[in-house]
PDB file of N, CA and C in Angstrom:
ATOM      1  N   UNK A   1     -66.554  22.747 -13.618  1.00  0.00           N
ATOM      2  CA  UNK A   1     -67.864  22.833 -14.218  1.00  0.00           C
ATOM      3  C   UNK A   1     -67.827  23.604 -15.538  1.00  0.00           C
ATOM      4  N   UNK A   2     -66.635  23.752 -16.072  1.00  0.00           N
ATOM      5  CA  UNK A   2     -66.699  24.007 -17.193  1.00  0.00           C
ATOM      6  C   UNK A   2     -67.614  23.728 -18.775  1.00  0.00           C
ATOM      7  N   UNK A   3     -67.475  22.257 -18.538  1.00  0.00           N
ATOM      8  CA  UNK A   3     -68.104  21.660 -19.598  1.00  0.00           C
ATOM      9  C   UNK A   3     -69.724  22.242 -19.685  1.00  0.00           C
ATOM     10  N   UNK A   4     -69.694  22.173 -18.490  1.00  0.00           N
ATOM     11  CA  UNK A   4     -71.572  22.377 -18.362  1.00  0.00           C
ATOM     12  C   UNK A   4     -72.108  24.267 -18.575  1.00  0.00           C
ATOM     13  N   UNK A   5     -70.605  24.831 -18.805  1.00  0.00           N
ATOM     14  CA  UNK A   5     -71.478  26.609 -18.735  1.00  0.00           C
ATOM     15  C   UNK A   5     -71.075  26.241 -20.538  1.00  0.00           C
ATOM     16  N   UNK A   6     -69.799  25.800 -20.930  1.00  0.00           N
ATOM     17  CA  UNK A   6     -69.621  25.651 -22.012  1.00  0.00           C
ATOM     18  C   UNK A   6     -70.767  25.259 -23.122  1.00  0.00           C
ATOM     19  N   UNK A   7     -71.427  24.265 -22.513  1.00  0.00           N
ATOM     20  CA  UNK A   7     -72.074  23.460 -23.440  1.00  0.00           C
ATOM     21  C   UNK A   7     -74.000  24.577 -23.599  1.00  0.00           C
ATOM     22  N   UNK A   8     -74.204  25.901 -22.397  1.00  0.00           N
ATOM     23  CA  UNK A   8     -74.934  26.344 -22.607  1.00  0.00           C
ATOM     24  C   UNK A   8     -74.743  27.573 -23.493  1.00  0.00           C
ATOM     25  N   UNK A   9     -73.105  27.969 -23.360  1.00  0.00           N
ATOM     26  CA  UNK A   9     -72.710  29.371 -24.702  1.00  0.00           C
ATOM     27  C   UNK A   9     -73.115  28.345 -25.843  1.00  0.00           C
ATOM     28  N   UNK A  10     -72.514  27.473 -26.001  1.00  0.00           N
ATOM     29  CA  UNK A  10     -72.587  26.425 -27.366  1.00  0.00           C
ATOM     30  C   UNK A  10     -74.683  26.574 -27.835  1.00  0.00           C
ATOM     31  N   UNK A  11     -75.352  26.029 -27.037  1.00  0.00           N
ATOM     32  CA  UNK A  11     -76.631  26.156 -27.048  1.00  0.00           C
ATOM     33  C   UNK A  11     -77.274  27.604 -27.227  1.00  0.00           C
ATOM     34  N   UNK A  12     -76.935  27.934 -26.746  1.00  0.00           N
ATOM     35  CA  UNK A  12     -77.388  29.419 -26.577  1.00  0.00           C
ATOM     36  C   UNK A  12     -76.987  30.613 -28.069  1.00  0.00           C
ATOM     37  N   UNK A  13     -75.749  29.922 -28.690  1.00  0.00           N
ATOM     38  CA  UNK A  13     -75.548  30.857 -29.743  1.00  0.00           C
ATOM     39  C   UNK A  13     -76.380  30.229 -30.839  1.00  0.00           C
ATOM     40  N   UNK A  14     -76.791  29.039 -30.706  1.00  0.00           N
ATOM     41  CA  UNK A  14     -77.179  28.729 -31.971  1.00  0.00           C
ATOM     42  C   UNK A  14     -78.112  27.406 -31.446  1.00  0.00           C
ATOM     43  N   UNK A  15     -79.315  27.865 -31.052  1.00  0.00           N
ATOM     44  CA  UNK A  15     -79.994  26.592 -30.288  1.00  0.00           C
ATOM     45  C   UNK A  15     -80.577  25.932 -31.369  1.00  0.00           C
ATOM     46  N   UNK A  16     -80.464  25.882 -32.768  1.00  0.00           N
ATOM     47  CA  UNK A  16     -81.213  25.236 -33.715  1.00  0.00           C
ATOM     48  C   UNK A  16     -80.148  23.973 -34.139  1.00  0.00           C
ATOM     49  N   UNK A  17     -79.337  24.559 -33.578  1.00  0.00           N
ATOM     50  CA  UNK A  17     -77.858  23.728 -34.256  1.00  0.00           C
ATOM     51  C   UNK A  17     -78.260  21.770 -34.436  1.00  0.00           C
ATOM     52  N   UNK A  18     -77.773  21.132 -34.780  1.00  0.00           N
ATOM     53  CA  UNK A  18     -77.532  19.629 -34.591  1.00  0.00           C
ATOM     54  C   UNK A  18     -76.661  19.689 -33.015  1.00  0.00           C
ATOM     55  N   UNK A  19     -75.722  20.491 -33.074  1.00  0.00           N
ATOM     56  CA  UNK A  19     -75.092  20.131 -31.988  1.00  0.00           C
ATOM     57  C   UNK A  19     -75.451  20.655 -30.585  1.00  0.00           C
ATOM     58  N   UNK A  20     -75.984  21.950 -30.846  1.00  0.00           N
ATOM     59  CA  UNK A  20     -77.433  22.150 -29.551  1.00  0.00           C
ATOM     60  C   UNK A  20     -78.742  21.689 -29.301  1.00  0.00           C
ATOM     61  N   UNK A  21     -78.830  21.182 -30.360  1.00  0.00           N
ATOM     62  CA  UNK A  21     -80.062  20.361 -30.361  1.00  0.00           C
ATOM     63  C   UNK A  21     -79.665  18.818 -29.535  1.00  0.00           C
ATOM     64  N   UNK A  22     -78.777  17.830 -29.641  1.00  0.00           N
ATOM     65  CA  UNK A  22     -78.217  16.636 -29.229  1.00  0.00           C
ATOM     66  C   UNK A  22     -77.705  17.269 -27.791  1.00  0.00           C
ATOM     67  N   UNK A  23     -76.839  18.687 -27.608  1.00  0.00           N
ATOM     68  CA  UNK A  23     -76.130  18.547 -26.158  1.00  0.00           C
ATOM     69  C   UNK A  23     -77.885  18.276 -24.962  1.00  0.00           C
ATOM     70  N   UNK A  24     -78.399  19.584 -25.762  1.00  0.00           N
ATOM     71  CA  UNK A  24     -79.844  20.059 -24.588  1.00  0.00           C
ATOM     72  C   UNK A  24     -80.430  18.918 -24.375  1.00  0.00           C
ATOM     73  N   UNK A  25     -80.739  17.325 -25.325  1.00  0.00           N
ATOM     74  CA  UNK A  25     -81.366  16.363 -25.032  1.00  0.00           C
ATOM     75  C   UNK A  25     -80.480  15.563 -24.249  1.00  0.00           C
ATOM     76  N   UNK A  26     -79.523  15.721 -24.309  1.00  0.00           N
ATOM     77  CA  UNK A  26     -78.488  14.803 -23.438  1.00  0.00           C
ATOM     78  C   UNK A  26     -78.829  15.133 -21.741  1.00  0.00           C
ATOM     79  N   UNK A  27     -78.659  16.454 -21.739  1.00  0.00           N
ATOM     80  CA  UNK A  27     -78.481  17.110 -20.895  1.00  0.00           C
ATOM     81  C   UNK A  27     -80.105  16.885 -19.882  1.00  0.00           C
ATOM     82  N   UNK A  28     -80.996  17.224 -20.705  1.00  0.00           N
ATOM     83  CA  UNK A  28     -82.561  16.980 -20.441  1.00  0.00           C
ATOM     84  C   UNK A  28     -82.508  15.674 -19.738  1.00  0.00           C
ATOM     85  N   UNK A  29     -81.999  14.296 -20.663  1.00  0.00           N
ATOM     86  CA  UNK A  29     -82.175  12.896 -20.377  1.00  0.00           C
ATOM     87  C   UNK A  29     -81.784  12.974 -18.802  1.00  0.00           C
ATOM     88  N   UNK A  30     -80.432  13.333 -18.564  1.00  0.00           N
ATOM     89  CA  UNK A  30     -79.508  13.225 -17.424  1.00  0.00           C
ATOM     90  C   UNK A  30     -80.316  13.859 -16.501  1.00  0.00           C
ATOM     91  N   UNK A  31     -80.994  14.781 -16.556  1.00  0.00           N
ATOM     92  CA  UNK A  31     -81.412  15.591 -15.024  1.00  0.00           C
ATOM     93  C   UNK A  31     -83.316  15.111 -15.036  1.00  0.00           C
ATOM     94  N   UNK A  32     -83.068  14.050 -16.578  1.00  0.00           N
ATOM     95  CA  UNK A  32     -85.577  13.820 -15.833  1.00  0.00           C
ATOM     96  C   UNK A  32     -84.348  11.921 -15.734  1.00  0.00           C
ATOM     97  N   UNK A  33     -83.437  11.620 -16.026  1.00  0.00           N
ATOM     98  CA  UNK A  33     -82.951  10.059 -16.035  1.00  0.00           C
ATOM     99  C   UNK A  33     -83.461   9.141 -16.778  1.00  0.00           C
ATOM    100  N   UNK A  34     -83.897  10.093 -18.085  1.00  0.00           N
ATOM    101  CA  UNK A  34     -84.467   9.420 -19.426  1.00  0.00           C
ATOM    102  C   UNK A  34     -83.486   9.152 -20.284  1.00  0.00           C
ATOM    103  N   UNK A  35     -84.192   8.076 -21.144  1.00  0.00           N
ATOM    104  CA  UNK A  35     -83.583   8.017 -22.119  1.00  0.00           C
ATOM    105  C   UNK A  35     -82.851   8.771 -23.078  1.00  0.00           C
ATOM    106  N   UNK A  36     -81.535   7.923 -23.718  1.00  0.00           N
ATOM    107  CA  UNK A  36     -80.774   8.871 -24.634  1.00  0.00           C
ATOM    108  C   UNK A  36     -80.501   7.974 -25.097  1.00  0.00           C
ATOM    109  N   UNK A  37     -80.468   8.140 -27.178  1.00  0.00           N
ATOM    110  CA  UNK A  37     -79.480   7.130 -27.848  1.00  0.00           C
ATOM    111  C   UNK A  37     -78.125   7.892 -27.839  1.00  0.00           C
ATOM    112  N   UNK A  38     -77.380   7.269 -27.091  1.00  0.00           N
ATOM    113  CA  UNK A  38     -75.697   7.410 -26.995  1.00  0.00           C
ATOM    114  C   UNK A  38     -75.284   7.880 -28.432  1.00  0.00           C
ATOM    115  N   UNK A  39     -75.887   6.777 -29.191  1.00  0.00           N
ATOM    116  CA  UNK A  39     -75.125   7.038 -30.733  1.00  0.00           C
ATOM    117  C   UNK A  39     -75.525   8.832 -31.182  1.00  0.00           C
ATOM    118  N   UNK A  40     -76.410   9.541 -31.259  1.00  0.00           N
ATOM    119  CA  UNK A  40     -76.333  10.780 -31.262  1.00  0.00           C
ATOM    120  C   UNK A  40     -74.820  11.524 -31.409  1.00  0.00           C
ATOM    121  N   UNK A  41     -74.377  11.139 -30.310  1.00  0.00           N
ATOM    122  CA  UNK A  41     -73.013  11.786 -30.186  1.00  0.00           C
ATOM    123  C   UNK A  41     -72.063  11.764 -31.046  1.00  0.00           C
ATOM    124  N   UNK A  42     -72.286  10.420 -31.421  1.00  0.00           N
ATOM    125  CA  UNK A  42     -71.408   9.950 -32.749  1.00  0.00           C
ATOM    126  C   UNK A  42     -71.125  10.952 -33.600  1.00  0.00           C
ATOM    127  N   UNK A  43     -72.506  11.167 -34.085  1.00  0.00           N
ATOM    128  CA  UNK A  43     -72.499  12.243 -34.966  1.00  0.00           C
ATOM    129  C   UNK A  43     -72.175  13.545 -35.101  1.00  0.00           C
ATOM    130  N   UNK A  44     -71.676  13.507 -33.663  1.00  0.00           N
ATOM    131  CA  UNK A  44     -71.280  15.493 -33.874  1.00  0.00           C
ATOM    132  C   UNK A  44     -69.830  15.213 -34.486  1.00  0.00           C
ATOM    133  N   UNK A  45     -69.321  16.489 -34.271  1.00  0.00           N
ATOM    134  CA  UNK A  45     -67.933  16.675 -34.406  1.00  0.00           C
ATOM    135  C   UNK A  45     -66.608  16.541 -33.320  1.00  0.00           C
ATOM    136  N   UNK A  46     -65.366  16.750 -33.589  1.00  0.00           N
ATOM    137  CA  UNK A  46     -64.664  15.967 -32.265  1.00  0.00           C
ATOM    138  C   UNK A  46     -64.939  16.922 -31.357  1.00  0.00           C
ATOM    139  N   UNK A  47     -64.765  18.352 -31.475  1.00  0.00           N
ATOM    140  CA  UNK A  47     -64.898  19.118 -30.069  1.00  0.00           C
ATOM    141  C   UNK A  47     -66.035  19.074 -29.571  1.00  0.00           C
ATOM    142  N   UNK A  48     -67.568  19.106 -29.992  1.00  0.00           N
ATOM    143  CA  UNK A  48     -68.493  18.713 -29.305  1.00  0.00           C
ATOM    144  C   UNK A  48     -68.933  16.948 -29.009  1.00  0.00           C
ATOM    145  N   UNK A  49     -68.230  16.457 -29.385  1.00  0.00           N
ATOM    146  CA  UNK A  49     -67.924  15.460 -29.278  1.00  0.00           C
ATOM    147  C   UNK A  49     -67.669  14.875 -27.749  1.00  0.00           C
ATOM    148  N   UNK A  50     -65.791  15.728 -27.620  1.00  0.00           N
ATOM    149  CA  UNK A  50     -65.104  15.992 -26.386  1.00  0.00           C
ATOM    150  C   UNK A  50     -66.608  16.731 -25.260  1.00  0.00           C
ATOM    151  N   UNK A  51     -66.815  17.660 -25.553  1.00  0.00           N
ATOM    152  CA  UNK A  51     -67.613  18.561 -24.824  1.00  0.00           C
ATOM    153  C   UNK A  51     -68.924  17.385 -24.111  1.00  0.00           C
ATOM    154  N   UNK A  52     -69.523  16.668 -24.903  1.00  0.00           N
ATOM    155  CA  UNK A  52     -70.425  16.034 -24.869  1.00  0.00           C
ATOM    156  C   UNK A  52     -69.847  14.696 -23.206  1.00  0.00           C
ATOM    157  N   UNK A  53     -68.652  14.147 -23.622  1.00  0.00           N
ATOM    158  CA  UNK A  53     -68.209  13.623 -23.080  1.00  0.00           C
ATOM    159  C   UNK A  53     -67.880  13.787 -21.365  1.00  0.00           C
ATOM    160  N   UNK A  54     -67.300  15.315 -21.425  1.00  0.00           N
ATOM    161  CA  UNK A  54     -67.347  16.356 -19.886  1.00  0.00           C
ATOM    162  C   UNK A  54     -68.371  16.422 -19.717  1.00  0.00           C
ATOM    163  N   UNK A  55     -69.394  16.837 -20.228  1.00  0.00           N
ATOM    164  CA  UNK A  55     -70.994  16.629 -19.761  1.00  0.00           C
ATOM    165  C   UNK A  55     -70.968  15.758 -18.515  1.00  0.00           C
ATOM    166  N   UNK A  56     -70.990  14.284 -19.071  1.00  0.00           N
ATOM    167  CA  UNK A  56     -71.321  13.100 -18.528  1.00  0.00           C
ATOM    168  C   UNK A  56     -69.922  12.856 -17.385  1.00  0.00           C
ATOM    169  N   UNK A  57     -69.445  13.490 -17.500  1.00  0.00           N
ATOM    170  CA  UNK A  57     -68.299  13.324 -16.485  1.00  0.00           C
ATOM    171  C   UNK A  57     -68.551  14.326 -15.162  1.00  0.00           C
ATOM    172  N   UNK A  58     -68.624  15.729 -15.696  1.00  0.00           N
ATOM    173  CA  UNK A  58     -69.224  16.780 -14.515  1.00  0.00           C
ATOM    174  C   UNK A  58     -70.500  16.093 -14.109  1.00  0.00           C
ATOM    175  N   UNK A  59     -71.483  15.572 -14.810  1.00  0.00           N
ATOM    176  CA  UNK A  59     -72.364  15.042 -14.249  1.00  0.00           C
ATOM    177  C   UNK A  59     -72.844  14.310 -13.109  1.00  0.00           C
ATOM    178  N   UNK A  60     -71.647  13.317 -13.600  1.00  0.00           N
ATOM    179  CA  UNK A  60     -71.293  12.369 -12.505  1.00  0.00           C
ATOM    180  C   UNK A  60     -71.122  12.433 -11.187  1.00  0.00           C
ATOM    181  N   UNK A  61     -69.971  13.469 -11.454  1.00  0.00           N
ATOM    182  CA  UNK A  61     -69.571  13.811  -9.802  1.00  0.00           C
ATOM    183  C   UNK A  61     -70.533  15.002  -9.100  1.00  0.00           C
ATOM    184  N   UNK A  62     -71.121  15.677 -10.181  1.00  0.00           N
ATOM    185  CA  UNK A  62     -72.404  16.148  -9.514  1.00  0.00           C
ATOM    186  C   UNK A  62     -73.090  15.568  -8.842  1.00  0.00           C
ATOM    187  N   UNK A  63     -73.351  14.233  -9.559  1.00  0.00           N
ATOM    188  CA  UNK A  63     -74.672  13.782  -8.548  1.00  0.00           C
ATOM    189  C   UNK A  63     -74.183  12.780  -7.109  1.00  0.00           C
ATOM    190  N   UNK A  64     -72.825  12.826  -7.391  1.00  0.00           N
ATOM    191  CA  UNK A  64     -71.930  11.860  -6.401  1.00  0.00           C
ATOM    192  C   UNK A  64     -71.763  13.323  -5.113  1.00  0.00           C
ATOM    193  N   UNK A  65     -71.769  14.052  -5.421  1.00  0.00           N
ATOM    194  CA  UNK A  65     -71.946  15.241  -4.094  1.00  0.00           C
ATOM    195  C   UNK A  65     -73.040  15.685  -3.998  1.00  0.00           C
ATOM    196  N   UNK A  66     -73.989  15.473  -4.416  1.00  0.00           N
ATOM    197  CA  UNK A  66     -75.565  15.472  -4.604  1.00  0.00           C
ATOM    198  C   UNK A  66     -75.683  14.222  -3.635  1.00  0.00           C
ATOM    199  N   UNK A  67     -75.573  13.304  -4.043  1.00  0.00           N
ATOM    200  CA  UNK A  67     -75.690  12.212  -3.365  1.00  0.00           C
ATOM    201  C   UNK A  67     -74.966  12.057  -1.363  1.00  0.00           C
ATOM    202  N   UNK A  68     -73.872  12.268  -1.562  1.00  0.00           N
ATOM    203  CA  UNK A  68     -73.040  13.192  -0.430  1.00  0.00           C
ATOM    204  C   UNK A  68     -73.881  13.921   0.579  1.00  0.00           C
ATOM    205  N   UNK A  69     -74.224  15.120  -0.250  1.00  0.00           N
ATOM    206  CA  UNK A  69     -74.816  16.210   0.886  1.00  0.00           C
ATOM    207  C   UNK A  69     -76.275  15.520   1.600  1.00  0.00           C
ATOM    208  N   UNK A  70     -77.093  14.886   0.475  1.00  0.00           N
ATOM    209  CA  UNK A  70     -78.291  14.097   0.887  1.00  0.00           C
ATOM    210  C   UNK A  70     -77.755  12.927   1.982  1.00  0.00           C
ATOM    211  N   UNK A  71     -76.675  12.193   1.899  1.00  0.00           N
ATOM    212  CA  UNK A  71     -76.626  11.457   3.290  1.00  0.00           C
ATOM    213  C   UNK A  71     -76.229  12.861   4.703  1.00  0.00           C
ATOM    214  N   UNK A  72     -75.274  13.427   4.491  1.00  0.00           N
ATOM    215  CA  UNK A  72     -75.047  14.429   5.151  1.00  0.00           C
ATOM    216  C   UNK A  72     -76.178  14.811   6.092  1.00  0.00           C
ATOM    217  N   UNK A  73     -77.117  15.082   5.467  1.00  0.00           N
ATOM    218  CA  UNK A  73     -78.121  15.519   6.043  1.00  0.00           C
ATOM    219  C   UNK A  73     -79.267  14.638   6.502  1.00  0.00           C
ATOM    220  N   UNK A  74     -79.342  13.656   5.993  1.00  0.00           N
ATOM    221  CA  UNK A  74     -80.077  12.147   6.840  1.00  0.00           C
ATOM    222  C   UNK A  74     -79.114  11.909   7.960  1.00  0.00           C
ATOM    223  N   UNK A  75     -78.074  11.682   8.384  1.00  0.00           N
ATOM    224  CA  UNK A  75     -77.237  11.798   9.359  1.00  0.00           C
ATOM    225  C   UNK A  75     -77.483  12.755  10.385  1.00  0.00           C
ATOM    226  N   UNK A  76     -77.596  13.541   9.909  1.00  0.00           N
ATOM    227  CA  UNK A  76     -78.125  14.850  10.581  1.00  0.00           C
ATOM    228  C   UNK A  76     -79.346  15.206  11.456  1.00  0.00           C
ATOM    229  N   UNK A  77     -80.414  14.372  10.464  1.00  0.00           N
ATOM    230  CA  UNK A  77     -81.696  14.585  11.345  1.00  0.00           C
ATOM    231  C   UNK A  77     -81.640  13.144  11.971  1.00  0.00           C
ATOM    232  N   UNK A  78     -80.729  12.342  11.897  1.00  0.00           N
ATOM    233  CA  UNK A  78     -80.707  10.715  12.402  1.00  0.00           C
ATOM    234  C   UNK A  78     -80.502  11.403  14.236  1.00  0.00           C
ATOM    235  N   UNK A  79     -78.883  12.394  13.951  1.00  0.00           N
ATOM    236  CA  UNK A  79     -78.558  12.658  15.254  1.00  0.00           C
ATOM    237  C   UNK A  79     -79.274  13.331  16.373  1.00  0.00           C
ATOM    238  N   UNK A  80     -80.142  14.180  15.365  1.00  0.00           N
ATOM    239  CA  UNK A  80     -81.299  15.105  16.095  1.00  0.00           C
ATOM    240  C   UNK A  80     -82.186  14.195  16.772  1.00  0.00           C
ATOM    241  N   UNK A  81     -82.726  13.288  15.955  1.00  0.00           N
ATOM    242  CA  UNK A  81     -84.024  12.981  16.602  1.00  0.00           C
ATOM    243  C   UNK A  81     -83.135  12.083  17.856  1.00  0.00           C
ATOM    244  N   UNK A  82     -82.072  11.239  17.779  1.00  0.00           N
ATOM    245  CA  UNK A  82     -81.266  10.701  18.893  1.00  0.00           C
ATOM    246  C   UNK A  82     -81.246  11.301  20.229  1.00  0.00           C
ATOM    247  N   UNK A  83     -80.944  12.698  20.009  1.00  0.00           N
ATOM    248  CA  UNK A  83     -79.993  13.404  21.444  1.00  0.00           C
ATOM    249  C   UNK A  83     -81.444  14.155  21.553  1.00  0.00           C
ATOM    250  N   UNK A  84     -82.995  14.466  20.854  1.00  0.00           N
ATOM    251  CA  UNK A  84     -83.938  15.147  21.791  1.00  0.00           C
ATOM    252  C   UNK A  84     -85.050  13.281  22.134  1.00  0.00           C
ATOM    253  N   UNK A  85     -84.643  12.441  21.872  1.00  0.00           N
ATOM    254  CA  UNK A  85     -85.437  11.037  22.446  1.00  0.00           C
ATOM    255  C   UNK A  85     -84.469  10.607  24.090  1.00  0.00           C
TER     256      UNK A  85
END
């Protein structure tokens, strides 16, 4: 989870930036599942660039164990309501 504490020092030192300005909307899009023009990214530079990229990658598997724990636990109350019926 690097990318993602990274990308808030990045924001945080300089939230006016172009390049904190583009990570925080990226970041915004991904967690309301709004829109983003991709091309944005284009425009940064290569390391926020790279950075931008881990975003969407930690993201991913965030929501893939997000996704995980939520069956986990439908399973869970599946078995409950089973063994007190």
């Amino acid at each position: 989870m690097n990318a993602i504490k990274n990308a808030r020092k990045l924001i945080a030192a300089d939230p006016t930036s172009n390049a904190a300005v583009t990570l925080a909307s990226l970041v915004l899009a991904l967690e309301s599942e709004g829109d983003f023009n991709i091309h944005r990214i284009y425009d940064l530079d290569h390391e926020v660039f790279e950075l931008a990229l881990e975003i969407l990658k930690e993201w991913r598997i965030d929501r893939y164990y997000a996704g995980k724990a939520k069956l986990f636990d439908m399973s869970h109350q599946v078995r409950q309501l089973n063994t007190a019926a």
